[in-house]
Each structure stands twice: as C-alpha cells, then as structure tokens.
Protein backbone atom coordinates (compact mmCIF):
# COMPACT_ATOMS: atom_id res chain seq x y z
CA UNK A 1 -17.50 -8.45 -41.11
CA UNK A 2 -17.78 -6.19 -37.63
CA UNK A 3 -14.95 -6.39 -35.59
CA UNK A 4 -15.38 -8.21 -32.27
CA UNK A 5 -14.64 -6.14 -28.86
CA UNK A 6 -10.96 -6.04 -28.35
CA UNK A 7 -9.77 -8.07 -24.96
CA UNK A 8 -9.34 -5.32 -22.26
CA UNK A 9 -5.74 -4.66 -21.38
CA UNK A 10 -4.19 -6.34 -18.89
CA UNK A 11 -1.00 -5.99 -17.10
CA UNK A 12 1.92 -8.32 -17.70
CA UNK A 13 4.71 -8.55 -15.12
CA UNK A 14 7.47 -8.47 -17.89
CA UNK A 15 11.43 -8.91 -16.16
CA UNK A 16 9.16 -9.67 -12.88
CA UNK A 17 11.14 -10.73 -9.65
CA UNK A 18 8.94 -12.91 -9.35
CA UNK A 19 7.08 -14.72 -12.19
CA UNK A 20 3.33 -14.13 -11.01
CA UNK A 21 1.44 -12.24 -13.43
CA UNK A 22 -1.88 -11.26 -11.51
CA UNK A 23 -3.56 -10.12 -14.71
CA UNK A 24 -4.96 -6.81 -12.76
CA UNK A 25 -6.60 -4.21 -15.35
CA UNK A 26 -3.90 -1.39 -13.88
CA UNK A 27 -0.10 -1.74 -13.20
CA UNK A 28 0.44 -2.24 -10.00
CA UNK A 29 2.98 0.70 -8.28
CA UNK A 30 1.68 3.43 -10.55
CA UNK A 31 1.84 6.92 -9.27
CA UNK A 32 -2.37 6.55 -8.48
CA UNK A 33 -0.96 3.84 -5.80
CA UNK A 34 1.77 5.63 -4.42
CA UNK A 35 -1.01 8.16 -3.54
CA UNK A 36 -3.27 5.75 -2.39
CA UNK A 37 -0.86 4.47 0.05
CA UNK A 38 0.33 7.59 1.41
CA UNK A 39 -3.10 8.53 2.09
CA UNK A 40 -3.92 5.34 3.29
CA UNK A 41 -1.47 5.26 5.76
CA UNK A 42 -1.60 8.44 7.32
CA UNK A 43 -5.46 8.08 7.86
CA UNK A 44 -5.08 5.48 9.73
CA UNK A 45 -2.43 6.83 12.06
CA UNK A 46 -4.97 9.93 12.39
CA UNK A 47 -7.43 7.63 13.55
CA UNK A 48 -5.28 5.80 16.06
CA UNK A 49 -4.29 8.98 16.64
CA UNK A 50 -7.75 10.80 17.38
CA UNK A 51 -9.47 7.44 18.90
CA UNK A 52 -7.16 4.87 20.25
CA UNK A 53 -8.64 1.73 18.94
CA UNK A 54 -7.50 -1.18 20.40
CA UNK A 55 -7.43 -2.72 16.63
CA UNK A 56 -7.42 -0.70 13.81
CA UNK A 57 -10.39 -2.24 12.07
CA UNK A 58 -9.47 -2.28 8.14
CA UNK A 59 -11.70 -3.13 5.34
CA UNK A 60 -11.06 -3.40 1.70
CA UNK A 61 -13.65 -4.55 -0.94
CA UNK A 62 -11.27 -4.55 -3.45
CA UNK A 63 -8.30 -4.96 -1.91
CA UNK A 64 -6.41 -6.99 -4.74
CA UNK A 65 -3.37 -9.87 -3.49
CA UNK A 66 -1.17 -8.91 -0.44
CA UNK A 67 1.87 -8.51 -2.64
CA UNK A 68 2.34 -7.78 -6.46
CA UNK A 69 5.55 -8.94 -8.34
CA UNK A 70 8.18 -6.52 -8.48
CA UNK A 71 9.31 -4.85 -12.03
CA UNK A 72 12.38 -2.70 -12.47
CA UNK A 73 10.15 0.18 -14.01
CA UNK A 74 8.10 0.01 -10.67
CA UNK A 75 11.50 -0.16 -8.07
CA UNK A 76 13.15 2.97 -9.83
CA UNK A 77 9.67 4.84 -9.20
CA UNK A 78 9.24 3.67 -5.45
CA UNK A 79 12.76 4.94 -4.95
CA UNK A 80 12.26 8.10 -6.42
CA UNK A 81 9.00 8.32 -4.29
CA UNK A 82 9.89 11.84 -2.46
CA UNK A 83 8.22 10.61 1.04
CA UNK A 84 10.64 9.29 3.12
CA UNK A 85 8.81 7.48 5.55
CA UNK A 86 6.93 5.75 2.48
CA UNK A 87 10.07 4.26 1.28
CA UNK A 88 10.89 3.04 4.45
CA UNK A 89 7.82 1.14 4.73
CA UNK A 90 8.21 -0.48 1.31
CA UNK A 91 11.66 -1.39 1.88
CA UNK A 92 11.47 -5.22 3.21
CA UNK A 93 8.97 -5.47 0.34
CA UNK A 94 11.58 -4.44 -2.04
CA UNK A 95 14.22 -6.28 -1.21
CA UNK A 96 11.92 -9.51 -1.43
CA UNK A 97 11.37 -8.80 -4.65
CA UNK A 98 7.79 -7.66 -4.15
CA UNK A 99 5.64 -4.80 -3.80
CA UNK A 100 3.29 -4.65 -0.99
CA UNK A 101 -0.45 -3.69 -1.39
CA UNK A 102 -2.02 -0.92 0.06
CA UNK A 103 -3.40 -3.38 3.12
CA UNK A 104 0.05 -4.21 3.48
CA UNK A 105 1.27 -0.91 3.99
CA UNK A 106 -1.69 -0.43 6.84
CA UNK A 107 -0.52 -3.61 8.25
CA UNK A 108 2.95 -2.11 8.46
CA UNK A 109 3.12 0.83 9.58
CA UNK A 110 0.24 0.35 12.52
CA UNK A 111 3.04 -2.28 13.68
CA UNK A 112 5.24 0.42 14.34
CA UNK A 113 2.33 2.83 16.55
CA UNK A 114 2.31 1.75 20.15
CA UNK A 115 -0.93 2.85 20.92
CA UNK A 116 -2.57 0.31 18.73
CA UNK A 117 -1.95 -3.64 19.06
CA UNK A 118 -2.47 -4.43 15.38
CA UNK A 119 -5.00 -4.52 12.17
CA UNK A 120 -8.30 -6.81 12.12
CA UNK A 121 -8.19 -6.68 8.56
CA UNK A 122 -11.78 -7.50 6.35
CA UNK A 123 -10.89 -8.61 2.89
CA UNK A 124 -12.80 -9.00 -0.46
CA UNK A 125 -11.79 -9.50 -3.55
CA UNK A 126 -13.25 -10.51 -6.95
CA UNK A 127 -10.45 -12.99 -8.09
CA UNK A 128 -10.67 -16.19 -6.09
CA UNK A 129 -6.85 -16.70 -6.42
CA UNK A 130 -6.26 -13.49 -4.83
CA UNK A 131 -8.91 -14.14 -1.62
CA UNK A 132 -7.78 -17.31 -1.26
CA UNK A 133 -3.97 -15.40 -0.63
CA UNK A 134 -5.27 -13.66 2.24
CA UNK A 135 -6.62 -16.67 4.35
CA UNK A 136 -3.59 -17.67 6.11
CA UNK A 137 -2.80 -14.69 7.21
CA UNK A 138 -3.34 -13.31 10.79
CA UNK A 139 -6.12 -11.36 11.91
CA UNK A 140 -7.79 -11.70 8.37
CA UNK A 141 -11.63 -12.08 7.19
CA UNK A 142 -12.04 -13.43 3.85
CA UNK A 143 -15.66 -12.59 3.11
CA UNK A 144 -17.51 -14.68 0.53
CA UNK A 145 -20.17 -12.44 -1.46
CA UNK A 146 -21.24 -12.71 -5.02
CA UNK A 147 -19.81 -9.74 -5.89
CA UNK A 148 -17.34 -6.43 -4.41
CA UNK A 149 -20.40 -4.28 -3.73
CA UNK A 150 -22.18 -6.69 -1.95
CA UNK A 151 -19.22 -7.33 -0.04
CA UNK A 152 -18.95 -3.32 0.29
CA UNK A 153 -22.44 -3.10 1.28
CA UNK A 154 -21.44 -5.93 4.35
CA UNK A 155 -18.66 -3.76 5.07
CA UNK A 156 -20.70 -0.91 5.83
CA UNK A 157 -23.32 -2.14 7.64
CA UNK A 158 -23.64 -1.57 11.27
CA UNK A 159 -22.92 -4.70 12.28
CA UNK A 160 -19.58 -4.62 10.66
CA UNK A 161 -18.14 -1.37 10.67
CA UNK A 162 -14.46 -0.43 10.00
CA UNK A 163 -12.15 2.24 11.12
CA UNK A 164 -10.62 2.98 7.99
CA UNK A 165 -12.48 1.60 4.78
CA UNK A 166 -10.70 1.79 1.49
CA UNK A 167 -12.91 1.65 -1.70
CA UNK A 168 -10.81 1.45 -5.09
CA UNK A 169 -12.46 -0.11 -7.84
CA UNK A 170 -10.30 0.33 -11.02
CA UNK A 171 -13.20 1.30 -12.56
CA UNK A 172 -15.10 4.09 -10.32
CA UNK A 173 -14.91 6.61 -12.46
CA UNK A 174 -17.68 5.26 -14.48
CA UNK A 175 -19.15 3.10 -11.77
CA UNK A 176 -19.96 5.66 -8.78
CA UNK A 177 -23.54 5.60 -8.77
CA UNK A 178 -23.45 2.93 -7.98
CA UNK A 179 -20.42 2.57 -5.40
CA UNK A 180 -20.70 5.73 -3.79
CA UNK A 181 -23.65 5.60 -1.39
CA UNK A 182 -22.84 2.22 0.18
CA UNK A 183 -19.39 3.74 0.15
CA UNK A 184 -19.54 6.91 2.30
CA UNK A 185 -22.98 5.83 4.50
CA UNK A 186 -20.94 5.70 7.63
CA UNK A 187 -18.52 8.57 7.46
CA UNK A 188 -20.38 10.28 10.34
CA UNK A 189 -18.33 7.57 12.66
CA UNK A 190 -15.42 5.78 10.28
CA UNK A 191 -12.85 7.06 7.42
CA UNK A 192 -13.29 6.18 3.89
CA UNK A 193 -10.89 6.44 0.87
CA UNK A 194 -11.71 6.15 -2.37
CA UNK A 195 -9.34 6.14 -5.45
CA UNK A 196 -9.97 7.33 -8.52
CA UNK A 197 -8.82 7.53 -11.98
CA UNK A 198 -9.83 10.95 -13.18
CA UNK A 199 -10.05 11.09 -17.12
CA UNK A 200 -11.82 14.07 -17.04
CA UNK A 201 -8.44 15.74 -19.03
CA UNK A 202 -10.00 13.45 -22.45
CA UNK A 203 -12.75 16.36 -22.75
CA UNK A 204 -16.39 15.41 -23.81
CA UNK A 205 -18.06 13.21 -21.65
CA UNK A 206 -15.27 12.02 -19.25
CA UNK A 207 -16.10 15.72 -18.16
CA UNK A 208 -19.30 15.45 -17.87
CA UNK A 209 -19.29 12.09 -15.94
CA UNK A 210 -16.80 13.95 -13.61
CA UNK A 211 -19.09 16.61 -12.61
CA UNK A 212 -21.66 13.95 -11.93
CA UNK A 213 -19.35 12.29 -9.80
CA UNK A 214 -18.50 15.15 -8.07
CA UNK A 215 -21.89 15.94 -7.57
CA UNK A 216 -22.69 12.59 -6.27
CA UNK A 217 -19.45 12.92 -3.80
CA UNK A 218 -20.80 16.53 -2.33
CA UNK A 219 -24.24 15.04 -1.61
CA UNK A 220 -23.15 11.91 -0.08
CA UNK A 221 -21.59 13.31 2.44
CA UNK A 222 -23.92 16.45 3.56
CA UNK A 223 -25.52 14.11 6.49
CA UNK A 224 -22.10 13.59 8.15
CA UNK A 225 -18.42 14.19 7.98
CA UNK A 226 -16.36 16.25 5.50
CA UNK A 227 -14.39 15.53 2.53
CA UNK A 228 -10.53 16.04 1.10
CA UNK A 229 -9.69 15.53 -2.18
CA UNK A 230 -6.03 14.77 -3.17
CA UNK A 231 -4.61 14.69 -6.84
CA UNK A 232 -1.59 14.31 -8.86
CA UNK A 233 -0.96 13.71 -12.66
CA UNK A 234 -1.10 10.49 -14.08
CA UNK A 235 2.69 10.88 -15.59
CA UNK A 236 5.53 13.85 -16.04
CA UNK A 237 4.81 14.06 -19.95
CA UNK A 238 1.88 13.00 -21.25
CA UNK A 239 -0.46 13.05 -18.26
CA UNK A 240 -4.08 12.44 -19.62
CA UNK A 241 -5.40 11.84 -16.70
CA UNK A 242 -5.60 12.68 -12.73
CA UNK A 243 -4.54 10.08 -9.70
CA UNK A 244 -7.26 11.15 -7.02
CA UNK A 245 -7.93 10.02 -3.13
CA UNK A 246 -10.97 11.36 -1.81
CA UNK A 247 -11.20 10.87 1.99
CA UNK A 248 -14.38 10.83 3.87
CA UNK A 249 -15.02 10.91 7.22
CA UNK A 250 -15.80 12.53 10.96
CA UNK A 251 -14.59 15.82 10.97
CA UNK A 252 -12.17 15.84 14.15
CA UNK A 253 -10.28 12.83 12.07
CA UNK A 254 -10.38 15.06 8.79
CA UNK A 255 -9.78 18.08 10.01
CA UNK A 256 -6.63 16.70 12.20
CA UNK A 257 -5.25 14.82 8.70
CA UNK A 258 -5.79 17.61 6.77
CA UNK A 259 -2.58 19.35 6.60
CA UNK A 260 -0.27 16.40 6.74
CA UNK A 261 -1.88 15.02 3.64
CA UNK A 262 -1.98 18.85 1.95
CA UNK A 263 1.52 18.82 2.38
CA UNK A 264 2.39 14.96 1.11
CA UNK A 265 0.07 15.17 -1.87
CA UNK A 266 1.74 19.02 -3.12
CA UNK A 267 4.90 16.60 -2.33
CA UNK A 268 4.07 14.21 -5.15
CA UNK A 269 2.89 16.22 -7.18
CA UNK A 270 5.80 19.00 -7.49
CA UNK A 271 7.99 15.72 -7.63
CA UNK A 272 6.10 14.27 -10.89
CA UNK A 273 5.75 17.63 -12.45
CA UNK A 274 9.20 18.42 -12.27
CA UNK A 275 10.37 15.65 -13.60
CA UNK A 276 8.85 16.24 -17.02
CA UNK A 277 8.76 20.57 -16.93
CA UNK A 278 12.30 20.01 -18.61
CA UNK A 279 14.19 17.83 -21.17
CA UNK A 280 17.60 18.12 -23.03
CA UNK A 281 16.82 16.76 -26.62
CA UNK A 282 19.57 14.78 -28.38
C-alpha cells in the first residue's frame, strides 16, 4: 500500500509563555527573523531618514499575528542577539511573555524617530485568525483578498503604494516566479524586503532553483533601483541552509543603508559562527 504524504511540519509552542500555538510552518524567533527584523528596521529609519514621510506607509502580505508566544529556546537567542539596539526594542515584548513580529518592531522603533508621526500599517495574511488580530489595532488595514499575492499585487499597485514593503513567504524559495515581479515593480520609488530561506547548501536542484532565483532577482530590478543582499547561516553547527534579506529599492535609500546593514549583518553572522567554530567534548 503507498504511503500517503506526510502532514507538513508545524511549529508547536512547547513550555510557551503563553499557550497559543499559531501552527506557522517556521519557528517563530529563528536566526532568519532576527535578520529580517534588523533589516527591517533600519530600512525604514533610512527612509524616514532620506524622505520624511509624514507616515511611514508599511505593508506586509504575509505579515503573520502581531505577537508570537514566547519559548525559552527563543528568549536565550534574542538575548544573545549581538545588536544592541535590537534587544532594546524587543524588550517590553519579552517581558510580556511574547515576541513581537517584524510589523511590530517597525511599529516600535518609528515611535521613537521624531521626524515621523507613526506607521499606516497594510496587513494581509492567509490565516483568518491571524487578520482578524490586527483589526483593532491603530492605524491598521486588514485587506480581504483570496489569496497573499493578490493581496501583494494590491499592495503594489499605484494606487496603494508603501514606503517600506516586506515580502516573506515561508516558502519563496520555490515560489519566486511567481512572487517576485509583483514584488519589486515599484522599487524605482519604495523599499522592498524579501526573506528567504536559502537551501541552496542541499546541492542538486536547490542549486539550481537558486541560480534561477537569482537570476529572476537581477532582472527584476534592471528598470529601477538597486539591490543588497544580506545572509547568515541557518545555525552554529549544522547550518544547511542560508537566512537571506534581499532589499530593493531607490538608490539614494540603498545606497545611504548600505553600510549600516553591511556592518549589522557581518554582526550576526561572526556572532552565529563563533558560537559553533569551537566545542569542548565531554
């Protein structure tokens, strides 16, 4: 008898703070989001930075809940997190008992820039639990679309375009065909990130459907705007696989983010590598 396809995994909030388990198909406060975040955050204070927007326009396609339930695995790694500032902003989460999403983080930290009143945040996600989390907060649009790339493609149209646009399907890697051009179509004007989870380390085809993504990336965004690439490894030990944040965007914004997020990415990474270049076996 053939074996039926296997559930895909899902993450359980085991010894949770709180006792919410989201079900997401990645664990929440990996090293990919700490990157994410980082990135996140300092593009947008770039482009408060370079443009002085009244609002930071924010929108996220895939943006997941507002908070995640906090696990001890995840607090020890946030507090080894070798960016201060970072820390600082995930503090009040922390001591709630909570980890705050990557919108969050935005949220917080443009609170703290005087030269821009707040985030108008647009919000999508698949999960209906999770949208319907955002809709009593402030300043939030809860779009309702049959699906993440139509709401993507509403995102980037010109009638609705962000500031800062963050793109992070946990599944891009095999999906950027796809994702991509709606993606990065308006990166002549606004900043896009996009996470993904390189696998290209597996060999065979995870190689070859890197190139093509990289290939894809490169002729996306020849009309308009330049790229950075970010990347750490995926754990100290055994990493089989590459955290990456691609930013897109105008090139005064890029070029002025550039070597802040040079410097924060070689950060992380030095900090997970060295943690696992040496072990005392007992």
């Amino acid at each position: 008898m053939p074996k039926s396809n296997p559930e895909p995994w899902r993450w359980k909030a085991t010894n949770a703070s709180t006792g919410d388990e989201p079900g997401l198909r990645y664990e929440p406060g990996n090293w990919g989001d700490v990157l994410k975040g980082v990135w996140a955050v300092l593009a947008a204070r770039w482009v408060i930075s370079t443009r002085s927007p009244p609002l930071l326009r924010y929108s996220d396609p895939f943006a997941g809940s507002p908070v995640y339930p906090l696990v001890e695995a995840t607090r020890r790694r946030l507090n080894s997190v070798p960016i201060q500032w970072f820390r600082d902003l995930q503090a009040p989460f922390l001591s709630r008992g909570t980890l705050a999403s990557t919108a969050s983080l935005i949220q917080e930290a443009v609170v703290q820039e005087a030269r821009c009143a707040g985030v108008r945040r647009q919000i999508y996600d698949a999960d209906r639990s999770r949208r319907e989390s955002w809709k009593d907060m402030a300043d939030t649009e809860v779009l309702e679309a049959a699906s993440a790339e139509e709401a993507l493609e509403r995102m980037t149209s010109a009638e609705s375009r962000a500031d800062v646009l963050l793109v992070d399907p946990y599944d891009l890697f095999d999906r950027s065909g796809k994702i991509l051009p709606n993606a990065l179509r308006r990166t002549g004007e606004s900043v896009a990130l996009l996470y993904l989870y390189n696998r290209s380390p597996r060999g065979g085809g995870h190689q070859r459907t890197y190139r093509t993504l990289r290939q894809g990336l490169e002729q996306a965004s020849k009309p308009a705007g330049s790229l950075l690439l970010g990347r750490i490894p995926s754990d100290a030990s055994f990493p089989r696989a590459y955290h990456e944040v691609i930013l897109a965007g105008p090139r005064d914004i890029v070029s002025a983010a550039r070597d802040e997020l040079a410097e924060a990415t070689r950060t992380l990474a030095r900090s997970i590598t060295e943690a696992g270049a040496f072990e005392e076996l007992k």
